[in-house]
C-alpha atoms as a PDB file:
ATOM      1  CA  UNK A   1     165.792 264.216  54.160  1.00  0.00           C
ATOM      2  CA  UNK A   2     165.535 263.669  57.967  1.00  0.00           C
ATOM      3  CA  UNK A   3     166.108 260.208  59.302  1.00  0.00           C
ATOM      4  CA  UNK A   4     164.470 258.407  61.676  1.00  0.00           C
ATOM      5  CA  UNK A   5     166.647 257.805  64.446  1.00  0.00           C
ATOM      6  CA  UNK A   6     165.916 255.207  67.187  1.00  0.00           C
ATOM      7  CA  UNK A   7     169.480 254.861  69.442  1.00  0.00           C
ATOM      8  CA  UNK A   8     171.951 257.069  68.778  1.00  0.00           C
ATOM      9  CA  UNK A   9     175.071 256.500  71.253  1.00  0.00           C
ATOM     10  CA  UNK A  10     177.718 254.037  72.312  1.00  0.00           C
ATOM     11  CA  UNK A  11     179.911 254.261  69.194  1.00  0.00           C
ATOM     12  CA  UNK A  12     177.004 253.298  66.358  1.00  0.00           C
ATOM     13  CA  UNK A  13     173.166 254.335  65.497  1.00  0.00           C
ATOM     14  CA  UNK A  14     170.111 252.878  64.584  1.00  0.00           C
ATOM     15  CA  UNK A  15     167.658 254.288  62.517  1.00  0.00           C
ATOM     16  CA  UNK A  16     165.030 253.675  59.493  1.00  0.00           C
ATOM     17  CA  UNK A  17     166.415 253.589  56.209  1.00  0.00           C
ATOM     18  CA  UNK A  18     163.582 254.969  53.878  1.00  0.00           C
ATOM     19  CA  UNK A  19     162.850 252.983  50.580  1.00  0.00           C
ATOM     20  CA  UNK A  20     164.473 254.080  47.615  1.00  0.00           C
ATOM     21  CA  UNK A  21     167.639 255.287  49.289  1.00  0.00           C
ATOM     22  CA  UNK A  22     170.980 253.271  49.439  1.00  0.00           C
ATOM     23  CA  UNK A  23     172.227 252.228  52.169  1.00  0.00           C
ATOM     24  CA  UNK A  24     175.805 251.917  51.108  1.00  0.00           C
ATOM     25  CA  UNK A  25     178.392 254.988  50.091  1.00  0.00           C
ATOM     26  CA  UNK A  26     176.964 257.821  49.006  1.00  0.00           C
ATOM     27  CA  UNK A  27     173.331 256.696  50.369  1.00  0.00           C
ATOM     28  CA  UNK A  28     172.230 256.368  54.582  1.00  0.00           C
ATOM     29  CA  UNK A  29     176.086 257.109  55.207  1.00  0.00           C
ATOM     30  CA  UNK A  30     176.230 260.697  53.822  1.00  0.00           C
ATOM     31  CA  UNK A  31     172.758 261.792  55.022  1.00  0.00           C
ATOM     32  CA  UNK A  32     173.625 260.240  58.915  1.00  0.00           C
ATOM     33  CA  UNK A  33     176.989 262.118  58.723  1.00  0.00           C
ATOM     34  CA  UNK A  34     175.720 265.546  57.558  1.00  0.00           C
ATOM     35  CA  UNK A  35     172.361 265.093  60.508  1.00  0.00           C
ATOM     36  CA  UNK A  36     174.032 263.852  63.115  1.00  0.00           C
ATOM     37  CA  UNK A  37     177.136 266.301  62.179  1.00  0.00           C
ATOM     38  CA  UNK A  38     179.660 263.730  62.879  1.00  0.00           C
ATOM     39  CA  UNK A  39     182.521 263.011  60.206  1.00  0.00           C
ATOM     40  CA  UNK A  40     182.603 259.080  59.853  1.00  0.00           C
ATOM     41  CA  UNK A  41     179.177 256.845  59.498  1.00  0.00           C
ATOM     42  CA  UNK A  42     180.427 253.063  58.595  1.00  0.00           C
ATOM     43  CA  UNK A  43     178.217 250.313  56.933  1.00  0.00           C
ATOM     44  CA  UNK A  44     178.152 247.548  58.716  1.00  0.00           C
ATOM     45  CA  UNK A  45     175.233 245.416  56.918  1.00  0.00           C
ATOM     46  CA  UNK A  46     173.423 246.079  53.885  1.00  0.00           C
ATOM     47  CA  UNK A  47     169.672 246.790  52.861  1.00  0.00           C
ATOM     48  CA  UNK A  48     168.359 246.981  49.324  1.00  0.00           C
ATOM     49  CA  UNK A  49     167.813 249.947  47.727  1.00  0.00           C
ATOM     50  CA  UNK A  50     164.222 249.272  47.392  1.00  0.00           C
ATOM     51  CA  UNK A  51     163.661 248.275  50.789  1.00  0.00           C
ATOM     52  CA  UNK A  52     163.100 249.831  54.076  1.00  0.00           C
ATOM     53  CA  UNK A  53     163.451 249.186  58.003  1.00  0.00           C
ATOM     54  CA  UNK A  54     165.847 249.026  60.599  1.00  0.00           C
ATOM     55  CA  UNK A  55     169.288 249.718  60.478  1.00  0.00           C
ATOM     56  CA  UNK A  56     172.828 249.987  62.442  1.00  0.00           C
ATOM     57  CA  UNK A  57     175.854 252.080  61.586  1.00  0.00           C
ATOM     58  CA  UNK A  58     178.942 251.889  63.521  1.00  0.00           C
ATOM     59  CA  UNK A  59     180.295 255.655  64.393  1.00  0.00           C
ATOM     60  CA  UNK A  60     183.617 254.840  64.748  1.00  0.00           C
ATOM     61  CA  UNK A  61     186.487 251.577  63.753  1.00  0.00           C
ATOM     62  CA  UNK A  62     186.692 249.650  66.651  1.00  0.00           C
ATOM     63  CA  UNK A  63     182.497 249.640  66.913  1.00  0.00           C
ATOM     64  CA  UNK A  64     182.490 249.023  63.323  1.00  0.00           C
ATOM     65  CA  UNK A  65     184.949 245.957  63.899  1.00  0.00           C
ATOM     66  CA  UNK A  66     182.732 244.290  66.874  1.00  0.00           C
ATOM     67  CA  UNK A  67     179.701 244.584  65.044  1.00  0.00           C
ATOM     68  CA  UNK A  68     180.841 243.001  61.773  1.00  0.00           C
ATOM     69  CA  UNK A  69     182.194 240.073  64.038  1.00  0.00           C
ATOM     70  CA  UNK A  70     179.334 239.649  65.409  1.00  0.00           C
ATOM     71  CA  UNK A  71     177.358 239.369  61.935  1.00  0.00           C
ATOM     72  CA  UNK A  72     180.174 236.355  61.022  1.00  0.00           C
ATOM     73  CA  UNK A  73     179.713 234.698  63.790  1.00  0.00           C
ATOM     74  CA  UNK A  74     175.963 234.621  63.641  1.00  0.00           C
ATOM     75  CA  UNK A  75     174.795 236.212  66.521  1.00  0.00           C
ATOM     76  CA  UNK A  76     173.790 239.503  64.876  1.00  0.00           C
ATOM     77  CA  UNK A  77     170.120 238.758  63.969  1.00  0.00           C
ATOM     78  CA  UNK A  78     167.805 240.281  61.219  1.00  0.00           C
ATOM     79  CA  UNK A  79     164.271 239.944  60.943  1.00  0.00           C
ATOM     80  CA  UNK A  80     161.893 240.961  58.252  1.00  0.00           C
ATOM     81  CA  UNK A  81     158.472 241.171  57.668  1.00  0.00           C
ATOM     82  CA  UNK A  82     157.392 240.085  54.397  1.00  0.00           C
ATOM     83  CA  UNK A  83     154.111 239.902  51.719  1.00  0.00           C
ATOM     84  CA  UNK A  84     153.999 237.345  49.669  1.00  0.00           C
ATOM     85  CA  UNK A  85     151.809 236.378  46.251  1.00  0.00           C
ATOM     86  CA  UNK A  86     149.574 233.166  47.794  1.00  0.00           C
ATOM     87  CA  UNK A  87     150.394 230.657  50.235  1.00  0.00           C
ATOM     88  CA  UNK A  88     153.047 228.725  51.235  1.00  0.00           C
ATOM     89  CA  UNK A  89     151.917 224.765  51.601  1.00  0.00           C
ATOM     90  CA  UNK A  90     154.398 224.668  55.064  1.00  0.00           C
ATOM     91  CA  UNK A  91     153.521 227.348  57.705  1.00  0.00           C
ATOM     92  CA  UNK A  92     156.782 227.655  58.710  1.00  0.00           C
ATOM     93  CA  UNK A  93     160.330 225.965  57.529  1.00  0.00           C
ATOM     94  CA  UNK A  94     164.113 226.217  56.806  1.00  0.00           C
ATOM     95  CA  UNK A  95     164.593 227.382  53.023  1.00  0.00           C
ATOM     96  CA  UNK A  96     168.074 226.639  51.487  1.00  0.00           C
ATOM     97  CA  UNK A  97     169.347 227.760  48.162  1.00  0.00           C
ATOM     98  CA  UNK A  98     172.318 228.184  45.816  1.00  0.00           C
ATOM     99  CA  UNK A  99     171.972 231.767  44.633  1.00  0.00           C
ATOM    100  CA  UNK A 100     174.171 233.527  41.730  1.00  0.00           C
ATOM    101  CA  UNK A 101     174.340 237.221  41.759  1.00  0.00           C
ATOM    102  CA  UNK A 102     174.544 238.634  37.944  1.00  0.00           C
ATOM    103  CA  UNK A 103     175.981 242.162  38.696  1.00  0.00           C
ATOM    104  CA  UNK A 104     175.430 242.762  35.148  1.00  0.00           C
ATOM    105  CA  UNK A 105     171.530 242.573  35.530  1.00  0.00           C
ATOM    106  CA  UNK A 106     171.771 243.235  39.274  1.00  0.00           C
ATOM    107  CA  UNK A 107     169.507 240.177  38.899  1.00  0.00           C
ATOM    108  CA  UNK A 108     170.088 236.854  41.356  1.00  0.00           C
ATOM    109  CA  UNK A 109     168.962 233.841  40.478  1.00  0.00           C
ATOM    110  CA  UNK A 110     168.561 230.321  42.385  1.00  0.00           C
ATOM    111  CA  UNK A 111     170.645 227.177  40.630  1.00  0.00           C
ATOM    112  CA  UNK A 112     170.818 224.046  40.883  1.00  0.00           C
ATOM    113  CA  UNK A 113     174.700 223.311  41.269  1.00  0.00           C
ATOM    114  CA  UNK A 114     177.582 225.226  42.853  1.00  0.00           C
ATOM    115  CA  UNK A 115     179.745 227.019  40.067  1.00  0.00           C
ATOM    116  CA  UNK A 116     182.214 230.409  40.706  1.00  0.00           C
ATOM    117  CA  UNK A 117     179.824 233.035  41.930  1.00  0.00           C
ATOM    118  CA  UNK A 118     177.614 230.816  43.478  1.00  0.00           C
ATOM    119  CA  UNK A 119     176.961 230.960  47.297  1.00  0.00           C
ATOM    120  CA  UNK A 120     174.669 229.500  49.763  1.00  0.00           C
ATOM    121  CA  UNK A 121     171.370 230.788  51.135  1.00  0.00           C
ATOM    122  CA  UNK A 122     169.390 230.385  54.089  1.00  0.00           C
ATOM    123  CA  UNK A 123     166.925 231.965  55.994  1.00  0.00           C
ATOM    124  CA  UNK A 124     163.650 230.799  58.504  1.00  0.00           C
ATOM    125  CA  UNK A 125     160.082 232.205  57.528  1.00  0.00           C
ATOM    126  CA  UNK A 126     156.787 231.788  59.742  1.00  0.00           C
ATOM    127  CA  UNK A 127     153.552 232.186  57.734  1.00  0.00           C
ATOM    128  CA  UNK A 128     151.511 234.824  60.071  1.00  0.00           C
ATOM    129  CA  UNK A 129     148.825 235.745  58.451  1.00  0.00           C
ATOM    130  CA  UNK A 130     146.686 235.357  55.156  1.00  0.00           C
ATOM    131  CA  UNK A 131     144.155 237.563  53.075  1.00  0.00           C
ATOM    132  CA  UNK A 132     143.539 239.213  49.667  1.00  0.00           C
ATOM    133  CA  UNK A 133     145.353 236.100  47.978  1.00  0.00           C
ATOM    134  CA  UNK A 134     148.609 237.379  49.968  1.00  0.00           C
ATOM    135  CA  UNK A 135     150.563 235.731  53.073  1.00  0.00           C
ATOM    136  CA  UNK A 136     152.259 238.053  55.565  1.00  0.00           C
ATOM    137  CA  UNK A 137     155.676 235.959  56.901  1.00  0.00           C
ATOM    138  CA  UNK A 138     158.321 236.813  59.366  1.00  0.00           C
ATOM    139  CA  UNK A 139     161.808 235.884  57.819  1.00  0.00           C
ATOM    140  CA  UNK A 140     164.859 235.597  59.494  1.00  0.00           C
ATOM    141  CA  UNK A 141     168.002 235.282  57.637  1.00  0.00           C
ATOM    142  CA  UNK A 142     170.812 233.032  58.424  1.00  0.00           C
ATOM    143  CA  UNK A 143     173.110 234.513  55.962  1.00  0.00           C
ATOM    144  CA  UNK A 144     172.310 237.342  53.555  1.00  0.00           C
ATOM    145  CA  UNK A 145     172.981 237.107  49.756  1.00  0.00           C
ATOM    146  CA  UNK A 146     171.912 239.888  47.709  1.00  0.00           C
ATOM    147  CA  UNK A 147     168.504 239.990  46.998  1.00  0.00           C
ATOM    148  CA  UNK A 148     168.010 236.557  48.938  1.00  0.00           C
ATOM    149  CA  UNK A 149     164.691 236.900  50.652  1.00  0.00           C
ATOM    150  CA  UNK A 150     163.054 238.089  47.487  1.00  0.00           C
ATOM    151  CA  UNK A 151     164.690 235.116  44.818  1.00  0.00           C
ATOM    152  CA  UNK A 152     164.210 232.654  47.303  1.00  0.00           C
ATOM    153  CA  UNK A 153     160.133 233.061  47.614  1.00  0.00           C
ATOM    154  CA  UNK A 154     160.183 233.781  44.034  1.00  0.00           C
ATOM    155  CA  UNK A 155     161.990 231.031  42.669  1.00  0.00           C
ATOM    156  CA  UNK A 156     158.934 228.920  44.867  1.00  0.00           C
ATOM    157  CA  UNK A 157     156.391 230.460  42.559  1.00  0.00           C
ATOM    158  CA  UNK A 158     155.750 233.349  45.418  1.00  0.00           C
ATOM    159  CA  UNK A 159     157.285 236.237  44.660  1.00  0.00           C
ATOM    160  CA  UNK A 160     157.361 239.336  46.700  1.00  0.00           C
ATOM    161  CA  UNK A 161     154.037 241.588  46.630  1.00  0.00           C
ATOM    162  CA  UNK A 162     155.399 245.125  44.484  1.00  0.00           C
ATOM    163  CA  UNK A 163     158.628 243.138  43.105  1.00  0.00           C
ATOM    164  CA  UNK A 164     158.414 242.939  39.514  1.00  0.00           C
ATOM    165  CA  UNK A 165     162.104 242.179  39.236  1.00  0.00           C
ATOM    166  CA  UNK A 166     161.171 238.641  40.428  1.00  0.00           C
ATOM    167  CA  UNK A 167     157.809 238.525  38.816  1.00  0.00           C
ATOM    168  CA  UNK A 168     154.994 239.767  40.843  1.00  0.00           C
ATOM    169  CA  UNK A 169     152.144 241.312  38.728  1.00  0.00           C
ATOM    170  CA  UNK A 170     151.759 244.065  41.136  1.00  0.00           C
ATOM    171  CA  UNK A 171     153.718 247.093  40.122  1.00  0.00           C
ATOM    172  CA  UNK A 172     151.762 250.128  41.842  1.00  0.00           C
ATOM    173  CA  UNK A 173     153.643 249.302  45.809  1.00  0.00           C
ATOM    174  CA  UNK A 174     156.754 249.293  46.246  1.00  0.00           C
ATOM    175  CA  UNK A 175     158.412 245.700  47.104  1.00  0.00           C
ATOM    176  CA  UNK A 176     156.780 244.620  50.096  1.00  0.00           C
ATOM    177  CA  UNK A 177     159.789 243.836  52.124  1.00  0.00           C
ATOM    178  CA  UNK A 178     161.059 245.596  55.484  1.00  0.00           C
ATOM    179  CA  UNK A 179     163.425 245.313  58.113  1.00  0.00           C
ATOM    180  CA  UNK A 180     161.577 244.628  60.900  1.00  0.00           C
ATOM    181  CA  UNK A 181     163.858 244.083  64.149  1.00  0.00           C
ATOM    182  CA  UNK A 182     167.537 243.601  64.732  1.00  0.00           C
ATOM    183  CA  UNK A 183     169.145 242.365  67.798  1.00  0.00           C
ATOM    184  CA  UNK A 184     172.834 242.405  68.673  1.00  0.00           C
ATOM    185  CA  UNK A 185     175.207 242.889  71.623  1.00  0.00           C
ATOM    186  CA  UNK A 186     176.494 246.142  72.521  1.00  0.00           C
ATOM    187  CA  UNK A 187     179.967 246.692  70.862  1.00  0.00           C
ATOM    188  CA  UNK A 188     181.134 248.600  74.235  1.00  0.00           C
ATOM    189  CA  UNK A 189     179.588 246.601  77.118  1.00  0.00           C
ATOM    190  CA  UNK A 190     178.183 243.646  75.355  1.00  0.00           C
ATOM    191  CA  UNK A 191     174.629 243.749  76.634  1.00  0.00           C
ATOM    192  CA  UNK A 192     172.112 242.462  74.850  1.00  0.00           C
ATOM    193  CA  UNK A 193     170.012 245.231  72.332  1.00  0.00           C
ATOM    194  CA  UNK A 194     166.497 244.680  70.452  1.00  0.00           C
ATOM    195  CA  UNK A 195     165.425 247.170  68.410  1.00  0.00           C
ATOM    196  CA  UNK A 196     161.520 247.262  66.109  1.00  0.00           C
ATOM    197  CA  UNK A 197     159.954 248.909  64.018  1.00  0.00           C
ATOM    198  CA  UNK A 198     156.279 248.338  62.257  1.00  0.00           C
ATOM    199  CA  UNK A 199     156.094 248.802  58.341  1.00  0.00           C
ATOM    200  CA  UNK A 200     154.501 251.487  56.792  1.00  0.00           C
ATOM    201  CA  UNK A 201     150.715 251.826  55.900  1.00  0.00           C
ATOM    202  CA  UNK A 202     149.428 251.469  52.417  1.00  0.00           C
ATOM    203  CA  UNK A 203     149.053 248.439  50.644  1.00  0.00           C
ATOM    204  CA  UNK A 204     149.742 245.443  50.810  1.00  0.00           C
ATOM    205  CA  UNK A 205     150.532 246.004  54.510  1.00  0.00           C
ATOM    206  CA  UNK A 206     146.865 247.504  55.339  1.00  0.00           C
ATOM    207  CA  UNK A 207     145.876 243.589  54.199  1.00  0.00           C
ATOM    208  CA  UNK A 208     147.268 242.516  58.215  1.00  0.00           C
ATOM    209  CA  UNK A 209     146.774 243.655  61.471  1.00  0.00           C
ATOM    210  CA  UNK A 210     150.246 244.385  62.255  1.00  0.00           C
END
């Protein structure tokens, strides 16, 4: 499998993690080592399995070590493009959650009090466009909980187009969720990076003029 690669220098590369591939381990580390024919690929964020997009690796420690500071302190920013089932009643807000992961199920759920195991979740969406009974939103997430983007929308009665985990109907797409952009400093020489990519074509996607 080749990957799509769209910076590849400076001590890390980005690049578009294809759905159904991990992006941990054995997953978008292995197959960037054995193409790019360097020994070390480090994660330094995560992407579901079942999602797609944009991605960084760090290609050595000390790049690996600014770019995870950067994603504590909050100026290492992820947006994603997202299809929703309906519409939301606010065109744009500030969503905040308590979410527990069950990494029994692999399931998480939102709750109403905090307990062990339960952490908080937030993230920024901007409705952008509506049709076929289906809202295209940006999402931008201010921390990032497993599965959070998905439960949150879900839990509001609007799950995910192609997510049947969290209980949209649609099962012939996959879950339409995708890394969209990601913006950080450079971990050598600090200047400012951007980098975007447009989902893929197919449903529900073909729905919006992207």
């Amino acid at each position: 499998m080749e990957i799509p690669i769209l910076y590849h220098g400076g001590g890390f590369v980005v690049c578009l993690k294809p759905v159904g591939v991990e992006s941990e381990t054995a997953g978008m580390p292995s197959l960037l080592s054995r193409q790019l024919r360097i020994p070390e690929v480090l994660c330094v964020h995560r992407l579901d399995k079942a999602v797609g997009g944009v991605m960084v690796y760090a290609l050595d420690r000390d790049s690996a070590a600014a770019l995870s500071r950067q994603i504590g302190d909050g100026r290492f920013e992820k947006e994603y493009l997202a299809v929703i089932h309906g519409e939301l009643n606010e065109p744009e807000a500030e969503l905040h959650d308590l979410l527990f992961h069950d990494r029994t199920r692999n399931k998480s759920y939102a709750v109403t009090r905090k307990r062990a195991g339960v952490k908080e979740a937030v993230l920024d969406y901007r409705a952008l466009q509506a049709a076929g009974g289906c809202s295209l939103l940006s999402v931008r997430l201010r921390t990032g909980r497993t599965h959070q983007i998905r439960v949150q929308f879900a839990s509001r009665g609007h799950p995910l187009v192609g997510d049947a985990k969290y209980g949209s109907p649609r099962r012939d797409c996959p879950v339409a969720l995708y890394s969209h952009r990601l913006a950080f400093a450079h971990p050598v020489t600090d200047e400012a990076l951007s980098f975007t990519a447009p989902p893929p074509g197919g449903y529900p996607w073909s729905l919006f003029s992207i």
